[in-house]
C-alpha atoms as a PDB file:
ATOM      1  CA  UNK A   1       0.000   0.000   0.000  1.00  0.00           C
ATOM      2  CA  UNK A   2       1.851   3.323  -1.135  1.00  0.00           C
ATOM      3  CA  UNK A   3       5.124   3.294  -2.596  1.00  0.00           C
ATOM      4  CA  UNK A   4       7.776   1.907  -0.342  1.00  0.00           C
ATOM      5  CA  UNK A   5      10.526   4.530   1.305  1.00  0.00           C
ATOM      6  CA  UNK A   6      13.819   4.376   1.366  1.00  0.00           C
ATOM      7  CA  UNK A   7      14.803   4.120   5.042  1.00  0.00           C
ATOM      8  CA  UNK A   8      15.796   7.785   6.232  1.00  0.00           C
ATOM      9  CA  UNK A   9      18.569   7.863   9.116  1.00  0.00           C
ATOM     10  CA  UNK A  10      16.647   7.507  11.513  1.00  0.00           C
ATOM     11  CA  UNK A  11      14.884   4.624  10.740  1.00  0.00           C
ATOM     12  CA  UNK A  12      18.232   3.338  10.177  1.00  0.00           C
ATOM     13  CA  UNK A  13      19.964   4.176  13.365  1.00  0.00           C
ATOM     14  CA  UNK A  14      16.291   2.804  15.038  1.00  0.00           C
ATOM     15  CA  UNK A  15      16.941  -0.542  13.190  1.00  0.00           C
ATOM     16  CA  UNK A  16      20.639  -0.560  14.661  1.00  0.00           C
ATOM     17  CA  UNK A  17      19.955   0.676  18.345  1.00  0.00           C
ATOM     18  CA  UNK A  18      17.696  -2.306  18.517  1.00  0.00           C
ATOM     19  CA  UNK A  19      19.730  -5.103  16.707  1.00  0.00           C
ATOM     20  CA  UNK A  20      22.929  -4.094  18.831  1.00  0.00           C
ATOM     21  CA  UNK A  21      24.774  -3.279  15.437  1.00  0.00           C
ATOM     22  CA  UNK A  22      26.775  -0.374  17.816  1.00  0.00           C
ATOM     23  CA  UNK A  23      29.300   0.004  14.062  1.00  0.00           C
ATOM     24  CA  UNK A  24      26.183   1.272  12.356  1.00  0.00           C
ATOM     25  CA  UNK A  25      24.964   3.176  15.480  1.00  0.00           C
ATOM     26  CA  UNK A  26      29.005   5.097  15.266  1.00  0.00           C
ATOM     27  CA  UNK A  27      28.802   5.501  11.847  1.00  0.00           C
ATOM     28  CA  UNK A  28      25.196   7.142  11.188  1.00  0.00           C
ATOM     29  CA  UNK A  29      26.277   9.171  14.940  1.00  0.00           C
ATOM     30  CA  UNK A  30      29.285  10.153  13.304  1.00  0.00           C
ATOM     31  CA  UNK A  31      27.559  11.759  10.197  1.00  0.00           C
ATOM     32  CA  UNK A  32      24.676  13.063  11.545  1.00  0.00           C
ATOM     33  CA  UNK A  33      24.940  13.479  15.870  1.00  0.00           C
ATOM     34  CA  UNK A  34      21.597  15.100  15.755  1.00  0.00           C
ATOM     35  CA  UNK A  35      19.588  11.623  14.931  1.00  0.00           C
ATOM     36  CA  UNK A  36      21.003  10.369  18.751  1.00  0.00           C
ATOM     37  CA  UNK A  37      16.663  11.640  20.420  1.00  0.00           C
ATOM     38  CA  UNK A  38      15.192  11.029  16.737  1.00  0.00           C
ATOM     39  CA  UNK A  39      11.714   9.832  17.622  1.00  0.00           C
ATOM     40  CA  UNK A  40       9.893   6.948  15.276  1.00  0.00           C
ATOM     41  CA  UNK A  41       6.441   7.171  14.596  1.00  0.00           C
ATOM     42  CA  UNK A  42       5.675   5.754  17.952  1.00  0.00           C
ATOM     43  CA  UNK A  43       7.654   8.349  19.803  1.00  0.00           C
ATOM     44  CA  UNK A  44      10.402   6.041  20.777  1.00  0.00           C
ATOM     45  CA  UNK A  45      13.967   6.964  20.394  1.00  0.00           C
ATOM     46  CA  UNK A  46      16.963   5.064  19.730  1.00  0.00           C
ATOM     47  CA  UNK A  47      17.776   4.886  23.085  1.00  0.00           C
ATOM     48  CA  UNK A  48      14.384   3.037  23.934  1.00  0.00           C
ATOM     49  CA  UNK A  49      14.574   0.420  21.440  1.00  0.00           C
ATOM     50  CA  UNK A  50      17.940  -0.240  22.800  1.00  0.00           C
ATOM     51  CA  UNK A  51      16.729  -0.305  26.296  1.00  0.00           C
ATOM     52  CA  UNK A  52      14.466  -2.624  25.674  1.00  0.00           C
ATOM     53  CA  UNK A  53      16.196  -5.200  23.080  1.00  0.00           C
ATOM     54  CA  UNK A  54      18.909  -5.337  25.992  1.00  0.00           C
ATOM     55  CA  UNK A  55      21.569  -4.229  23.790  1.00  0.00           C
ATOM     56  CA  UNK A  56      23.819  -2.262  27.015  1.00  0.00           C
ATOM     57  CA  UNK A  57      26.578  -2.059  25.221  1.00  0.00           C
ATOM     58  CA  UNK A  58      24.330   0.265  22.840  1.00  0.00           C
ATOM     59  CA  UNK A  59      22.602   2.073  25.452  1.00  0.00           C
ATOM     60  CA  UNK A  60      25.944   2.798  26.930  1.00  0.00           C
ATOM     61  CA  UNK A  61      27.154   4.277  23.694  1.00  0.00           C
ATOM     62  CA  UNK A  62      23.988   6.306  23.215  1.00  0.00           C
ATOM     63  CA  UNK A  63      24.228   8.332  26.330  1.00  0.00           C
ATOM     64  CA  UNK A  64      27.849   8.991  26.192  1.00  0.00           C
ATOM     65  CA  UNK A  65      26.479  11.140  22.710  1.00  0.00           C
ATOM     66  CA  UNK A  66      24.447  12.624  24.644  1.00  0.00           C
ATOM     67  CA  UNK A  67      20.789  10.223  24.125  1.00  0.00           C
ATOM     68  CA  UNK A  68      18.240  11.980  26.460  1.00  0.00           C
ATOM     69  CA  UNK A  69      18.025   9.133  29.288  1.00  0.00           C
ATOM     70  CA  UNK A  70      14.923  10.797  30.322  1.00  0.00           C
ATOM     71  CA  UNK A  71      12.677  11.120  27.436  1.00  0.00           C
ATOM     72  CA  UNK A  72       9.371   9.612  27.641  1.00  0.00           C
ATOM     73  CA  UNK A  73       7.742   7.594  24.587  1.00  0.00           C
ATOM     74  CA  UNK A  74       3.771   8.362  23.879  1.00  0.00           C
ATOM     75  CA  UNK A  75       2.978   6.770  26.637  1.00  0.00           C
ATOM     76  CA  UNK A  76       5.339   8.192  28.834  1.00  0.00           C
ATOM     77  CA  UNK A  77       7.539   5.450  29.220  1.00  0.00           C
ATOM     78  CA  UNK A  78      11.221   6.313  29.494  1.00  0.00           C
ATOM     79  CA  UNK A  79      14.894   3.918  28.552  1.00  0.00           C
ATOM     80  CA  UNK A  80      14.417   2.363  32.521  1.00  0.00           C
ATOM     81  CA  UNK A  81      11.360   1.154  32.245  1.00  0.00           C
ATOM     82  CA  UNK A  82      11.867  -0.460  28.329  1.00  0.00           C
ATOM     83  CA  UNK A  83      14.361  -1.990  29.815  1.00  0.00           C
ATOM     84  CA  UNK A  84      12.886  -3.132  33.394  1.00  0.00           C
ATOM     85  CA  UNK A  85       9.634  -4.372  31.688  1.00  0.00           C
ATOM     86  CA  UNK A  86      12.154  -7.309  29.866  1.00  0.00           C
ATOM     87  CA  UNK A  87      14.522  -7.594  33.119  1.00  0.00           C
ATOM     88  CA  UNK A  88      18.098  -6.406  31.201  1.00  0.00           C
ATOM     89  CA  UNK A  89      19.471  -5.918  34.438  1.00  0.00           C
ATOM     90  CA  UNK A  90      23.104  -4.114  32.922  1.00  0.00           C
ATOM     91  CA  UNK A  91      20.891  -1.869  30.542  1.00  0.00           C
ATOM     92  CA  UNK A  92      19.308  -0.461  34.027  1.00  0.00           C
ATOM     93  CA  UNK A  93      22.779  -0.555  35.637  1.00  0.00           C
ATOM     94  CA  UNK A  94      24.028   1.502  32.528  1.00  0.00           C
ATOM     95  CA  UNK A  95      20.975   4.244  32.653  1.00  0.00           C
ATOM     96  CA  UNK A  96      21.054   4.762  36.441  1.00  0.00           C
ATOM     97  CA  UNK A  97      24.991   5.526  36.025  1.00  0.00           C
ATOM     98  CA  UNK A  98      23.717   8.130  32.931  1.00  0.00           C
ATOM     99  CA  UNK A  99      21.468  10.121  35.337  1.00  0.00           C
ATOM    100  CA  UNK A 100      17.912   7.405  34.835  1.00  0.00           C
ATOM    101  CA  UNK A 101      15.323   8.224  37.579  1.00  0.00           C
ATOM    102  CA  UNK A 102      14.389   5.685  39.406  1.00  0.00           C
ATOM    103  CA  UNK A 103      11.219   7.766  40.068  1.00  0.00           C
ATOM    104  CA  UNK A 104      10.035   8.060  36.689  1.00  0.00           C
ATOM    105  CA  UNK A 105       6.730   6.622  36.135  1.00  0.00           C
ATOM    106  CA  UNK A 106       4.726   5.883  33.227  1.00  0.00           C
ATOM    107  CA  UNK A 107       1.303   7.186  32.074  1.00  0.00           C
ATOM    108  CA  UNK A 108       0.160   4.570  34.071  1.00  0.00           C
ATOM    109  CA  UNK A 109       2.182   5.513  37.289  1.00  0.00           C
ATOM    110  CA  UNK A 110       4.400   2.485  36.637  1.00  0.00           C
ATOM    111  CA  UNK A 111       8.055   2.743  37.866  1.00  0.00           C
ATOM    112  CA  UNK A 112      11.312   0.539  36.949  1.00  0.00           C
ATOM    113  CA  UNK A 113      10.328  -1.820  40.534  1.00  0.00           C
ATOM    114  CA  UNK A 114       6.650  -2.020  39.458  1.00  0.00           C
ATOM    115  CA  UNK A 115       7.851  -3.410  35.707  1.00  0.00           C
ATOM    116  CA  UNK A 116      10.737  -5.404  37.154  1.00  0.00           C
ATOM    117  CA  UNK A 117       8.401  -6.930  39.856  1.00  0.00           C
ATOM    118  CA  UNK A 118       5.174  -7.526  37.513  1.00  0.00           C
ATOM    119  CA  UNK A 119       7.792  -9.627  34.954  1.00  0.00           C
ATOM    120  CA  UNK A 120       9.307 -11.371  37.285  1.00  0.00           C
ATOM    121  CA  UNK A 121      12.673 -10.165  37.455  1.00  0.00           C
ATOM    122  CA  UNK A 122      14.065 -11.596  40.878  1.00  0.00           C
ATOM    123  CA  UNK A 123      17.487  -9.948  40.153  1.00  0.00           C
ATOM    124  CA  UNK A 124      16.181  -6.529  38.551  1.00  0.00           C
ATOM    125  CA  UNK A 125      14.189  -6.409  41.820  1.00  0.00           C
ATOM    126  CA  UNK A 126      16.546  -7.223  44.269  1.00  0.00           C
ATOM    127  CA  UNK A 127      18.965  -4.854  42.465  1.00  0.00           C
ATOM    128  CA  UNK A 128      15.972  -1.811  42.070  1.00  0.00           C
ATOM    129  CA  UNK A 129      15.462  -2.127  45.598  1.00  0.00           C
ATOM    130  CA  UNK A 130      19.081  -1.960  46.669  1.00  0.00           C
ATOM    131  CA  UNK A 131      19.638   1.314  44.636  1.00  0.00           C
ATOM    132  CA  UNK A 132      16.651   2.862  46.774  1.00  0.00           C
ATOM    133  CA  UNK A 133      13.791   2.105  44.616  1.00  0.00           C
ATOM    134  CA  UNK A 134      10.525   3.260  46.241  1.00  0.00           C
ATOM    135  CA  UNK A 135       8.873  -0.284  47.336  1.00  0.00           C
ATOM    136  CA  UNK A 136       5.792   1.961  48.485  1.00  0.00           C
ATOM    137  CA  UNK A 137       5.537   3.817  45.375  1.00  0.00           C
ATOM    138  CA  UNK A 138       2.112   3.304  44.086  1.00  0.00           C
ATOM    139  CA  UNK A 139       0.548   3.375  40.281  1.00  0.00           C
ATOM    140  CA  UNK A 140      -2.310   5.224  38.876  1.00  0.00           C
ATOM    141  CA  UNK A 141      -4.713   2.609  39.931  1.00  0.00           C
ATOM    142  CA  UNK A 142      -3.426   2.443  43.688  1.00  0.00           C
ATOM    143  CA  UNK A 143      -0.895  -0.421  43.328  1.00  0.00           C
ATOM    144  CA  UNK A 144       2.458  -0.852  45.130  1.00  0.00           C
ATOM    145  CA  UNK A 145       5.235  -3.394  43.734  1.00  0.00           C
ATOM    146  CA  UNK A 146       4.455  -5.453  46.073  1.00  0.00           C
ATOM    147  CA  UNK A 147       0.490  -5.547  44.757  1.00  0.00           C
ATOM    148  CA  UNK A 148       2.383  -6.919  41.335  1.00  0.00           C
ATOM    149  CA  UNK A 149       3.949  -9.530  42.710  1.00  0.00           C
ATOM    150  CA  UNK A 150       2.644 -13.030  41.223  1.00  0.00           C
ATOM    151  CA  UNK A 151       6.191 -14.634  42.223  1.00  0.00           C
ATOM    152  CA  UNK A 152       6.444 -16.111  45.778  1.00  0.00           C
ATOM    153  CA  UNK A 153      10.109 -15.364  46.125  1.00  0.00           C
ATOM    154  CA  UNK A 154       9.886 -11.999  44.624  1.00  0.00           C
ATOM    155  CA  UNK A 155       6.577 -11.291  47.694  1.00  0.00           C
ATOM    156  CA  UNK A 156       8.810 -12.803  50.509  1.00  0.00           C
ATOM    157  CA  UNK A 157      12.139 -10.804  49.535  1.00  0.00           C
ATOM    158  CA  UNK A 158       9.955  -7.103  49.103  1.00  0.00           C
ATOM    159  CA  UNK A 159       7.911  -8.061  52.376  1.00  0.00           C
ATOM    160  CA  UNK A 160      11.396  -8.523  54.328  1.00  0.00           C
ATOM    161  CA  UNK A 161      13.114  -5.865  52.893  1.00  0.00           C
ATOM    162  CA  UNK A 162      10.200  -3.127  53.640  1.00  0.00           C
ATOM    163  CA  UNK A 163      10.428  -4.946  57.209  1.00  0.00           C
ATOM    164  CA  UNK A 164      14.667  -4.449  57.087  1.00  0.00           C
ATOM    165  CA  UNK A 165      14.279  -0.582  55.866  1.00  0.00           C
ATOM    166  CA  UNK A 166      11.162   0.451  58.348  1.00  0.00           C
ATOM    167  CA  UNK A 167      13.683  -0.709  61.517  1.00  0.00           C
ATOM    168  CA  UNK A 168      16.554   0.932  60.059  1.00  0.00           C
ATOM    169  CA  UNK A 169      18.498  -2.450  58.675  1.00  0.00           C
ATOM    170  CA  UNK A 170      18.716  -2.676  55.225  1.00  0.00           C
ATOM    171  CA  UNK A 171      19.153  -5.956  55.312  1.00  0.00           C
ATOM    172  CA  UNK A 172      23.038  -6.822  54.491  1.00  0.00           C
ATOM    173  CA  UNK A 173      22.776 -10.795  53.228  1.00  0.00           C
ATOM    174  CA  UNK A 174      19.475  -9.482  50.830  1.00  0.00           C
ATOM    175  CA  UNK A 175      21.991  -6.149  49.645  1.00  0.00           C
ATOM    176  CA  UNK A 176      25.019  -8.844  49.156  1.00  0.00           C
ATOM    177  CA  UNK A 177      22.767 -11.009  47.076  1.00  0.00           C
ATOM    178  CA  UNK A 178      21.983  -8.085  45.196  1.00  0.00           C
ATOM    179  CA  UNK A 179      25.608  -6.737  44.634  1.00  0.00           C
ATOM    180  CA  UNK A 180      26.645 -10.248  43.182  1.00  0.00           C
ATOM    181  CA  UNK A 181      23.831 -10.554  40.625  1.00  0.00           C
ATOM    182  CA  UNK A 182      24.658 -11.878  37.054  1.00  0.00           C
ATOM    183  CA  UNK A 183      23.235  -9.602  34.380  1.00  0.00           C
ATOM    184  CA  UNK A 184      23.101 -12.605  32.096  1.00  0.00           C
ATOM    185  CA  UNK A 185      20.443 -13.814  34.138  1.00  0.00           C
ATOM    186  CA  UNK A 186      18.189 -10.984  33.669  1.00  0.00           C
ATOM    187  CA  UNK A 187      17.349 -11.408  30.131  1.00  0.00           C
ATOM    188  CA  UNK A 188      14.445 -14.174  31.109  1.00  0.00           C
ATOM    189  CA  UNK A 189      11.580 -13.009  29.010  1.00  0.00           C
ATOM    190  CA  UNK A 190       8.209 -13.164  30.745  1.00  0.00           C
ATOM    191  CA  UNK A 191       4.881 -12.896  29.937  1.00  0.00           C
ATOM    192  CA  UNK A 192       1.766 -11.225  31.468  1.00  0.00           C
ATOM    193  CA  UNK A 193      -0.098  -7.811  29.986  1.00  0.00           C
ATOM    194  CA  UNK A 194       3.390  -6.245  30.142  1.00  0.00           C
ATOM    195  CA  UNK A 195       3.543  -5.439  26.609  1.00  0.00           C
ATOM    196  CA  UNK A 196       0.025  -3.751  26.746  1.00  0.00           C
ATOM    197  CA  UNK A 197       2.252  -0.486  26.756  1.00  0.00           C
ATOM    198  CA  UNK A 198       1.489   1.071  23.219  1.00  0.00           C
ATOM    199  CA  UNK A 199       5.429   1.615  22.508  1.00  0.00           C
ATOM    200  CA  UNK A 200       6.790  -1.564  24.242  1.00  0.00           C
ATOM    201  CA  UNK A 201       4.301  -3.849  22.515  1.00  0.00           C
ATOM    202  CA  UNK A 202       4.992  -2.647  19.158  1.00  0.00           C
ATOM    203  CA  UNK A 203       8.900  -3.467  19.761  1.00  0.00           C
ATOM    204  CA  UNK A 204       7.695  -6.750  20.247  1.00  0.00           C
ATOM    205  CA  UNK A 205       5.962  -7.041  16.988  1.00  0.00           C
ATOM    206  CA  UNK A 206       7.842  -5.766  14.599  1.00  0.00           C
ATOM    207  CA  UNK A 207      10.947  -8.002  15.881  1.00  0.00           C
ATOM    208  CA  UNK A 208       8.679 -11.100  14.905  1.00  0.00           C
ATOM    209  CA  UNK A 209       9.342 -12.917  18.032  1.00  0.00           C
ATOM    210  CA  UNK A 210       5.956 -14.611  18.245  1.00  0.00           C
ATOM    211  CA  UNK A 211       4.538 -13.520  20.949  1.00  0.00           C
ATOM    212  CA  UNK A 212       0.618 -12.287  21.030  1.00  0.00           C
ATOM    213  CA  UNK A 213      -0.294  -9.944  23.273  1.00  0.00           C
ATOM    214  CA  UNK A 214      -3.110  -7.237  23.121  1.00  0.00           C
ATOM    215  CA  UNK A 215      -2.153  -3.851  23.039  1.00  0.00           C
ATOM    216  CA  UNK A 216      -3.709  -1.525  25.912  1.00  0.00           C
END
């Protein structure tokens, strides 16, 4: 339907940030530094698709050129929470270290924790909370992490640590855990009405990786 375009820089940079291709990210970057917050027709930036394909070497690369780590896709979901909604544990390390928010919250009211615990993401979580994500922090319908959590383990360790941080202890052996996590083990997709996020669902379509989900 309609002639087909030739892909414009953006779109190609877009492709690249999401693939990992970080040659093609330099090169376009290197011709044209502008494109680094070029928005797609769903308001994502290169730095999103990144985010949320786990590609940290990429996001890395994009905000050392100066990617806004804070912009907001239509609906208002920022880099952190692309890449907390799919677990990528070193793309959150990587955006906290570039100035992320951990306070940042969605059209929704969803923050990083709320994403992180709603998929799942034992490590993500453990790590959120260590960083001094807001385990009370609650959504646009009146939910807390802790309201998200479907995952035994995941209740048990956010019930303690609120416990640990209300009577001053932060809980050392929970904070250790944390500090030793393995990024590698935060890729674990996960399934749910995650991807009913307009932006984040449409990543997951147009990379063909089969899964169905309605869109919000």
């Amino acid at each position: 339907m309609g002639n087909p375009r030739k892909p414009s820089t953006a779109d190609e940079l877009h492709t690249a940030a999401r693939s990992g291709d970080l040659i093609a990210v330099n090169s376009i970057l290197a011709s044209n530094p502008l494109a680094v917050n070029s928005r797609d027709k769903h308001s994502r930036t290169p730095l999103h698709l990144a985010a949320f394909s786990g590609q940290a070497e990429v996001v890395t690369y994009l905000c050392k050129q100066k990617a806004d780590v804070g912009a907001s896709a239509m609906d208002d979901m920022a880099a952190i929470h692309f890449a907390s909604q799919k677990g990528h544990l070193e793309v959150v390390r990587a955006l906290l270290s570039a100035g992320a928010s951990l306070k940042a919250t969605t059209r929704k009211g969803m923050t990083s924790l709320h994403y992180a615990v709603q998929g799942s993401h034992m490590e993500l979580v453990k790590y959120l909370a260590k960083k001094g994500a807001n385990l009370g922090a609650k959504t646009k319908a009146g939910k807390t992490p802790l309201d998200l959590a479907t995952n035994e383990e995941i209740r048990s360790f956010l019930e303690e640590y609120e416990k640990s941080a209300k009577n001053g202890e932060l809980g050392k052996k929970d904070k250790d855990k944390a500090e030793e996590s393995d990024p590698k083990t935060s890729t674990l997709g996960s399934e749910g009405d995650l991807s009913s996020e307009p932006a984040a669902a449409a990543i997951d379509e147009e990379d063909n990786v089969g899964e169905k989900r309605k869109k919000g």
